[in-house]
C-alpha atoms as a PDB file:
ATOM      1  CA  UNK A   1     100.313 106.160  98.903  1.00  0.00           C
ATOM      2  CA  UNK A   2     101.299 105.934 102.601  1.00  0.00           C
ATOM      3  CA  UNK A   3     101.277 109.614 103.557  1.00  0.00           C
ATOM      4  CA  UNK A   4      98.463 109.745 106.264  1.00  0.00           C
ATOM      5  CA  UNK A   5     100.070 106.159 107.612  1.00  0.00           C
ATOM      6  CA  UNK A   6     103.719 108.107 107.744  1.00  0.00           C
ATOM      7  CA  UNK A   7     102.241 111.495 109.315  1.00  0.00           C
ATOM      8  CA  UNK A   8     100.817 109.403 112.270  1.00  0.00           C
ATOM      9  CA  UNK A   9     104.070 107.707 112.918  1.00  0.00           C
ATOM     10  CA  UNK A  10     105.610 110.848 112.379  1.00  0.00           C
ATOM     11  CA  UNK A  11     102.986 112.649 115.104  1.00  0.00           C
ATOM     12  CA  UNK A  12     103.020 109.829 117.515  1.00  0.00           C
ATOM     13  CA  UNK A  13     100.234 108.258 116.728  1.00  0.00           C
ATOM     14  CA  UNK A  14     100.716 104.862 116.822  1.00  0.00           C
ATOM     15  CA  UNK A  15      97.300 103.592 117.115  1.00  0.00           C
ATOM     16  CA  UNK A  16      95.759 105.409 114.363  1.00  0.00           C
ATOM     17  CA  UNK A  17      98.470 104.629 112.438  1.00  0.00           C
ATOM     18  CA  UNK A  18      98.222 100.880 112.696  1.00  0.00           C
ATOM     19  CA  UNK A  19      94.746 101.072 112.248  1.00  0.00           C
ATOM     20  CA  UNK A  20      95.378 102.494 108.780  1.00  0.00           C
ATOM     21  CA  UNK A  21      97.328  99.831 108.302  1.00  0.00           C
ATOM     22  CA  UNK A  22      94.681  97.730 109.100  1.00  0.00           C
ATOM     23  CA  UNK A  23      92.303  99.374 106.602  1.00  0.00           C
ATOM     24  CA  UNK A  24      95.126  99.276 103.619  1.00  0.00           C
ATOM     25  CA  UNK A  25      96.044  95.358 104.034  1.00  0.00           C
ATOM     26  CA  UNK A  26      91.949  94.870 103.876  1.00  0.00           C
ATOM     27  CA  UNK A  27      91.268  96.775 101.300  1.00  0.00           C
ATOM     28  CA  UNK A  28      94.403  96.138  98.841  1.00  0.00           C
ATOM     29  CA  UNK A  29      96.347  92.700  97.865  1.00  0.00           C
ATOM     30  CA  UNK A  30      99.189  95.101  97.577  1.00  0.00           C
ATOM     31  CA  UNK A  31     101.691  94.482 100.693  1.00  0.00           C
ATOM     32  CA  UNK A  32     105.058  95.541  99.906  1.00  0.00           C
ATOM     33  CA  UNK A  33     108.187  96.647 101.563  1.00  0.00           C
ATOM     34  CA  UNK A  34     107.273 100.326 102.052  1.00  0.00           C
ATOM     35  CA  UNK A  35     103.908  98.850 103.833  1.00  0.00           C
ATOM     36  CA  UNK A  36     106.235  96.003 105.910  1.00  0.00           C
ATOM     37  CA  UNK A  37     108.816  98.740 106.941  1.00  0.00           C
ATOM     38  CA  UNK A  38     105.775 100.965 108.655  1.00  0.00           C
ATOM     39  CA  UNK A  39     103.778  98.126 109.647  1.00  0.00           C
ATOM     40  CA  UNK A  40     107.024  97.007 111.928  1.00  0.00           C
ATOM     41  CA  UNK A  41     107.515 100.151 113.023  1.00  0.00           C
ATOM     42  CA  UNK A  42     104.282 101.033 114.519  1.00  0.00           C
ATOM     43  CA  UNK A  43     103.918  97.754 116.005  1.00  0.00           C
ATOM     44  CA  UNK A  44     107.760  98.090 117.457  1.00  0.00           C
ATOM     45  CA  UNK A  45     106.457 101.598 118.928  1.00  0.00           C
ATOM     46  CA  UNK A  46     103.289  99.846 120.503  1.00  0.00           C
ATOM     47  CA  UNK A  47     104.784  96.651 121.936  1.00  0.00           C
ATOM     48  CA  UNK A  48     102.893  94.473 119.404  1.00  0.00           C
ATOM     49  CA  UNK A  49     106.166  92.084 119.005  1.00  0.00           C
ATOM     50  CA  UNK A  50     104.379  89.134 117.110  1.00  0.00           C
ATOM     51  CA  UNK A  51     103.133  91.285 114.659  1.00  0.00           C
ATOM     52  CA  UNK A  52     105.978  93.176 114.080  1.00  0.00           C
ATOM     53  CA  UNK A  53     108.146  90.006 113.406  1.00  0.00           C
ATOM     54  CA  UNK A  54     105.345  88.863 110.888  1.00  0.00           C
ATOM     55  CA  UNK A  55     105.297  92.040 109.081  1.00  0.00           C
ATOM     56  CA  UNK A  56     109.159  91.855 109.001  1.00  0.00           C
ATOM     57  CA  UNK A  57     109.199  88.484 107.706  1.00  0.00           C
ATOM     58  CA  UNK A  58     106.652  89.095 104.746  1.00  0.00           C
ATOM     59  CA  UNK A  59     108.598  92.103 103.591  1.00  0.00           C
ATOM     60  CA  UNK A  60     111.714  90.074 103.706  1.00  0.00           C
ATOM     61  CA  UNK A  61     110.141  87.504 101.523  1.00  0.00           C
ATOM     62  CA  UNK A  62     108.883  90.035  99.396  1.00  0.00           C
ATOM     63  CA  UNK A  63     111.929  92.419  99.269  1.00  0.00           C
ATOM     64  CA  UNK A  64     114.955  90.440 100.540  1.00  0.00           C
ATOM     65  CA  UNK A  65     116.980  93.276  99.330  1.00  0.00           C
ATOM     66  CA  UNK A  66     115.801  95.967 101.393  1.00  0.00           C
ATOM     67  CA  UNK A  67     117.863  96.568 104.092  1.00  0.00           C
ATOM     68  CA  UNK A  68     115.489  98.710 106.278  1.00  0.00           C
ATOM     69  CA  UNK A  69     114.007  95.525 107.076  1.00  0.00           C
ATOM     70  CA  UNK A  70     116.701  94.050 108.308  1.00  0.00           C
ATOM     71  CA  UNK A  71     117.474  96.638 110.617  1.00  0.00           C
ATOM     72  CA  UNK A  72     113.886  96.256 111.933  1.00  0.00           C
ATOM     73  CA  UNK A  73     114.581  92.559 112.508  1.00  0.00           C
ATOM     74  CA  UNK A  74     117.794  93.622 114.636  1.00  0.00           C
ATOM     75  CA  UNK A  75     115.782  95.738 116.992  1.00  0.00           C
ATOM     76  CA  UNK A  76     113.300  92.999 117.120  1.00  0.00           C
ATOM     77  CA  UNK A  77     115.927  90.708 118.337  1.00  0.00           C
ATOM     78  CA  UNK A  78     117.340  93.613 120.346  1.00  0.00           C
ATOM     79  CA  UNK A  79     113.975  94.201 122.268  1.00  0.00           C
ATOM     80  CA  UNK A  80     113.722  90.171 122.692  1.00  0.00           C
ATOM     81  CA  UNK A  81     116.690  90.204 124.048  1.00  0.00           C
ATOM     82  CA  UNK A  82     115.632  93.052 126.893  1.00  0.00           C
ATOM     83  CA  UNK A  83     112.076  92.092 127.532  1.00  0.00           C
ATOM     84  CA  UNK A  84     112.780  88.402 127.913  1.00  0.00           C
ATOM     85  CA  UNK A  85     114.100  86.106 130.835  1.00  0.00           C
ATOM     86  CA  UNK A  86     117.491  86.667 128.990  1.00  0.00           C
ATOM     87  CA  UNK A  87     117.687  90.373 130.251  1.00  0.00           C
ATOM     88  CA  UNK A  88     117.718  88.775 133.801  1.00  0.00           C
ATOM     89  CA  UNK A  89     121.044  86.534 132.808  1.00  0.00           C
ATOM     90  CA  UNK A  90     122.796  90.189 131.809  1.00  0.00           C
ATOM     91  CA  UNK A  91     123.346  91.859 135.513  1.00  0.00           C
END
């Protein structure tokens, strides 16, 4: 179902990728974990870190037993912790 999404990650193509994203989360009610998991990903590879948390958090809710997500939210809080003021505190 998420072939041409997974071929653009796959390729590097982040922004076409999230725009299919986009299009499948308009046009379905359908989000599940599969969806969350490349939803995060593509925003984690574009910088979008709001969006990425939000995607993490609905697939939680919706699959708290998938543990892909929960290594997404440890590289979210990862990347917080190196784009932040906190990074400063560290050398």
């Amino acid at each position: 179902m998420y072939e041409e999404v997974i071929e653009k990650i796959n390729t590097a193509d982040y922004e076409d990728a999230y725009k299919l994203i986009v299009d499948i989360k308009k046009k379905s009610s359908n989000y599940d974990g599969e969806l969350a998991i490349l939803e995060a990903e593509t925003c984690y590879q574009m910088g979008y870190r709001q969006e990425m948390f939000h995607a993490i958090g609905k697939g939680i809710q919706i699959e708290p037993e998938n543990y892909e997500l929960f290594f997404l939210l440890g590289n979210y809080y990862i990347c917080l912790l190196y784009t932040s003021d906190a990074a400063d505190d560290l050398t």
